[in-house]
C-alpha atoms as a PDB file:
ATOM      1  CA  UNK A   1      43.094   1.774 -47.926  1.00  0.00           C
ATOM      2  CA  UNK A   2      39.824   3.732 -45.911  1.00  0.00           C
ATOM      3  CA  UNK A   3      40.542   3.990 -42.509  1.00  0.00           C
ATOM      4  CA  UNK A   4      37.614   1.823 -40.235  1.00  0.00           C
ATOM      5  CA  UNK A   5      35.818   3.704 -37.356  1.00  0.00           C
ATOM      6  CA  UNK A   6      36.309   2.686 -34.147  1.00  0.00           C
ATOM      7  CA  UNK A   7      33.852   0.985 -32.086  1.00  0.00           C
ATOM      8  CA  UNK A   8      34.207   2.725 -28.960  1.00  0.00           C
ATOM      9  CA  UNK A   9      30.943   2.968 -26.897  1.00  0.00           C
ATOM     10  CA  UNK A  10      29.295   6.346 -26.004  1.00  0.00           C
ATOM     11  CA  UNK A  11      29.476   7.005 -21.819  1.00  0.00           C
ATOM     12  CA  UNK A  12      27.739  10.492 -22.067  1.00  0.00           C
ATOM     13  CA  UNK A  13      24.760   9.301 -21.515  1.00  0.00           C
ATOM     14  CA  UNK A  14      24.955   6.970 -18.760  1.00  0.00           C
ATOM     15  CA  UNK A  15      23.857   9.303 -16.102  1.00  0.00           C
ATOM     16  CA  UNK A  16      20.746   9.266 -17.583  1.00  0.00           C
ATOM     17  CA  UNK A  17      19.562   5.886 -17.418  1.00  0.00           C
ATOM     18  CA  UNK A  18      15.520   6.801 -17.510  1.00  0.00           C
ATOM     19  CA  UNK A  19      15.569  10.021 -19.658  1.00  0.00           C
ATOM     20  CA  UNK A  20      16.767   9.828 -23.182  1.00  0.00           C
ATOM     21  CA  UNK A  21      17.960  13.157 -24.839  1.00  0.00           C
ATOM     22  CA  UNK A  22      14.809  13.722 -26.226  1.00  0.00           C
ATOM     23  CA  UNK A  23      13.129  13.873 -23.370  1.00  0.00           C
ATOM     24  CA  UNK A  24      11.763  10.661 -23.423  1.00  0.00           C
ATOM     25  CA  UNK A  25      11.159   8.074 -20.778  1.00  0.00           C
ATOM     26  CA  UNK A  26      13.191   5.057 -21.247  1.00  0.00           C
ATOM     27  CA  UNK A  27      11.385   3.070 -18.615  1.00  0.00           C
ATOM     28  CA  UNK A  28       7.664   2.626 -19.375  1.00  0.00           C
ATOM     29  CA  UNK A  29       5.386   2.438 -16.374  1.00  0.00           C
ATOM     30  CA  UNK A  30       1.948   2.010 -16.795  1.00  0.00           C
ATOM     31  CA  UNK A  31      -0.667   4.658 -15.848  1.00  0.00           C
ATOM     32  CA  UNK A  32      -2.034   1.774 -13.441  1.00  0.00           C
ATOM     33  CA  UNK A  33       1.121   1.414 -11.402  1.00  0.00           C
ATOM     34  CA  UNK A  34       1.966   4.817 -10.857  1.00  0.00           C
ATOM     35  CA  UNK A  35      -1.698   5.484  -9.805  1.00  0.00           C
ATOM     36  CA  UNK A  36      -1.560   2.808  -7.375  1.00  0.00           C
ATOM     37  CA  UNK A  37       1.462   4.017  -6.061  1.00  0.00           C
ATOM     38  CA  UNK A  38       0.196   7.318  -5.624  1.00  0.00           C
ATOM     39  CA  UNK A  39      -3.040   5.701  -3.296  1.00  0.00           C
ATOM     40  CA  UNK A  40      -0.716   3.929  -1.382  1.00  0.00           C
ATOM     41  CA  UNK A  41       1.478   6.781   0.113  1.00  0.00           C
ATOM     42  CA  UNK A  42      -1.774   8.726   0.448  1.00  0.00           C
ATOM     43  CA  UNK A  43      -3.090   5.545   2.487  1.00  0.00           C
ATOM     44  CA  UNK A  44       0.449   5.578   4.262  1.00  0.00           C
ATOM     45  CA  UNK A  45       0.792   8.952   5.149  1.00  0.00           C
ATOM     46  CA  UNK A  46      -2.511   8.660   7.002  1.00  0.00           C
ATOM     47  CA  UNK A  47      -1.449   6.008   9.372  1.00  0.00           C
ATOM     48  CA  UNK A  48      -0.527   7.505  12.883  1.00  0.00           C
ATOM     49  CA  UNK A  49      -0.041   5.487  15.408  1.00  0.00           C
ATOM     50  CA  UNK A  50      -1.449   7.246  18.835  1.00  0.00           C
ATOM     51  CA  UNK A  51      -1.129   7.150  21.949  1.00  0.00           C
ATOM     52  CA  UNK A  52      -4.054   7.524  24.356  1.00  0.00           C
ATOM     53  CA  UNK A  53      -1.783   8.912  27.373  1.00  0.00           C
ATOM     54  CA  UNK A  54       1.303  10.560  25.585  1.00  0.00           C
ATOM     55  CA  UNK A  55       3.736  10.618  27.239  1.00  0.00           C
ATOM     56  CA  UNK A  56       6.323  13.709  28.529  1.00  0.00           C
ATOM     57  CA  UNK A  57       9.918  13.561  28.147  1.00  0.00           C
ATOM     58  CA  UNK A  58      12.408  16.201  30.250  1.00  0.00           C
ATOM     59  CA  UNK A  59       8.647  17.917  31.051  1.00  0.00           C
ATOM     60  CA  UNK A  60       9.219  19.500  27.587  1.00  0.00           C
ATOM     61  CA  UNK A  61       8.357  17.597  24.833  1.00  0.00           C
ATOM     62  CA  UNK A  62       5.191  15.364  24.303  1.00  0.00           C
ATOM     63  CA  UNK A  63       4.901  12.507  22.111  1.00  0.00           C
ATOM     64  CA  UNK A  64       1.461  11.873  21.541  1.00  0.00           C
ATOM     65  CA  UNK A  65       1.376  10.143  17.953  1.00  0.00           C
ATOM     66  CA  UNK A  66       3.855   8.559  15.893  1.00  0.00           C
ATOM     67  CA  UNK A  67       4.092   8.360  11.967  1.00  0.00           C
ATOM     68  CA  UNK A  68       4.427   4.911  11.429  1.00  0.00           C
ATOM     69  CA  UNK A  69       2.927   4.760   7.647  1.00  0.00           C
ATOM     70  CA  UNK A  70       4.564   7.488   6.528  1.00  0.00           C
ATOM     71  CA  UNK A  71       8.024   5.808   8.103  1.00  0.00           C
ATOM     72  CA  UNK A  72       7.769   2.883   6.341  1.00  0.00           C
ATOM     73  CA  UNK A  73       5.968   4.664   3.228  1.00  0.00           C
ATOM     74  CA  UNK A  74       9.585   6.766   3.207  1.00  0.00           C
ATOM     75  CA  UNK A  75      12.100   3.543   3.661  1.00  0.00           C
ATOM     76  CA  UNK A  76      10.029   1.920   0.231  1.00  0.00           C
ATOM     77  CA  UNK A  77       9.989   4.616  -2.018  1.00  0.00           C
ATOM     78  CA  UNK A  78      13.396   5.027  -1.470  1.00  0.00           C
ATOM     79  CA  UNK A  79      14.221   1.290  -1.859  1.00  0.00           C
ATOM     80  CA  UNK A  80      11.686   0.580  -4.655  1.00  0.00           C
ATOM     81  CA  UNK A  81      11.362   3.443  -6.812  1.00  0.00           C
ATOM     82  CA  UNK A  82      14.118   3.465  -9.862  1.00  0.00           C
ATOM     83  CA  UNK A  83      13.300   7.062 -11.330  1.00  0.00           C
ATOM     84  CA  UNK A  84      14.457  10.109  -9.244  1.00  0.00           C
ATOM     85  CA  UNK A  85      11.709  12.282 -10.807  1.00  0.00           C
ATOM     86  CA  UNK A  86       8.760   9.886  -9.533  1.00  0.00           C
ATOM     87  CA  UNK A  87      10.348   9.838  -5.599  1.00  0.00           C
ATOM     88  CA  UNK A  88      10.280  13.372  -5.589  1.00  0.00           C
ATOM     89  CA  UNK A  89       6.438  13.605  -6.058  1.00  0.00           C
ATOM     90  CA  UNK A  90       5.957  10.555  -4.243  1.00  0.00           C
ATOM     91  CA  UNK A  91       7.889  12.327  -1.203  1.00  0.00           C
ATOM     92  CA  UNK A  92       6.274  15.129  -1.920  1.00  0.00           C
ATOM     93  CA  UNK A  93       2.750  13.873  -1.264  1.00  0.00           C
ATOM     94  CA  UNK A  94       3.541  11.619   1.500  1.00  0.00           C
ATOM     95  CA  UNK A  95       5.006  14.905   3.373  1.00  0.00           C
ATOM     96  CA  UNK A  96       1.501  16.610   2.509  1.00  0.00           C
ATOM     97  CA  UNK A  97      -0.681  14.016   3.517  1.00  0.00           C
ATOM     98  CA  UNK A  98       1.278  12.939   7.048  1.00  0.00           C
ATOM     99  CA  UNK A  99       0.771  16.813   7.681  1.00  0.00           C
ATOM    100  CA  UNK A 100      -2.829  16.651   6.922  1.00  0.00           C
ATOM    101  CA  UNK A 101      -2.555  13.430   8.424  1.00  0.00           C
ATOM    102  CA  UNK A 102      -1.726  14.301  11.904  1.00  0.00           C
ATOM    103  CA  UNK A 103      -4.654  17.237  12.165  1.00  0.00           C
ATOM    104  CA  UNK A 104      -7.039  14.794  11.149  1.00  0.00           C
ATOM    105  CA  UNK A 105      -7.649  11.798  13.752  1.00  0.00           C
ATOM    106  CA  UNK A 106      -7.066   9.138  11.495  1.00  0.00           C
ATOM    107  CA  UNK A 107      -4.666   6.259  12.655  1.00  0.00           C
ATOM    108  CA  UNK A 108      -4.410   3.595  15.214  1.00  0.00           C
ATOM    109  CA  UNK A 109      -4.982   4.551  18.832  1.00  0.00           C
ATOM    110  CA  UNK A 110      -3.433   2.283  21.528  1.00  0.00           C
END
């Protein structure tokens, strides 16, 4: 009598939900989507809320601008995005543009 294979399931793998082992992205995004996601962190990252008086606090430090876009840019990447590889850029250029962000005066001044 042949003996039958089992049918137990393969967990390797199952740290690696958006990567196969080729390489290969498992999760297909369109060019359009990731592009638009990439406009709106660069639109976040911009948006500084300032201050016309800052003020002083302890007669050290002086808050003068806040980075409200790039706040809430942060909170929905992290709750939105699925792959790890695509928040890493995404944080990457919302760090670079709230930098260039703040030298620029671009933002909301109350």
């Amino acid at each position: 009598m042949a003996k039958q294979k089992s049918n137990k399931h393969r967990t390797y793998a199952r740290n690696r939900p958006v990567v196969s082992r080729k390489g290969l992205e498992n999760v297909f995004e369109p060019d359009g989507v990731y592009l638009f996601k990439l406009v709106a962190v660069t639109l976040a990252g911009l948006m500084w809320l300032r201050i016309a008086d800052p003020f002083v606090v302890a007669n050290v430090i002086t808050f003068g601008a806040f980075p409200v876009g790039g706040l809430i840019a942060l909170l929905m990447i992290a709750w939105l995005e699925k792959a790890q590889f695509n928040r890493k850029i995404l944080y990457a250029v919302l760090t670079v543009v709230t930098i260039i962000g703040f030298f620029l005066d671009a933002g909301i001044v109350l």
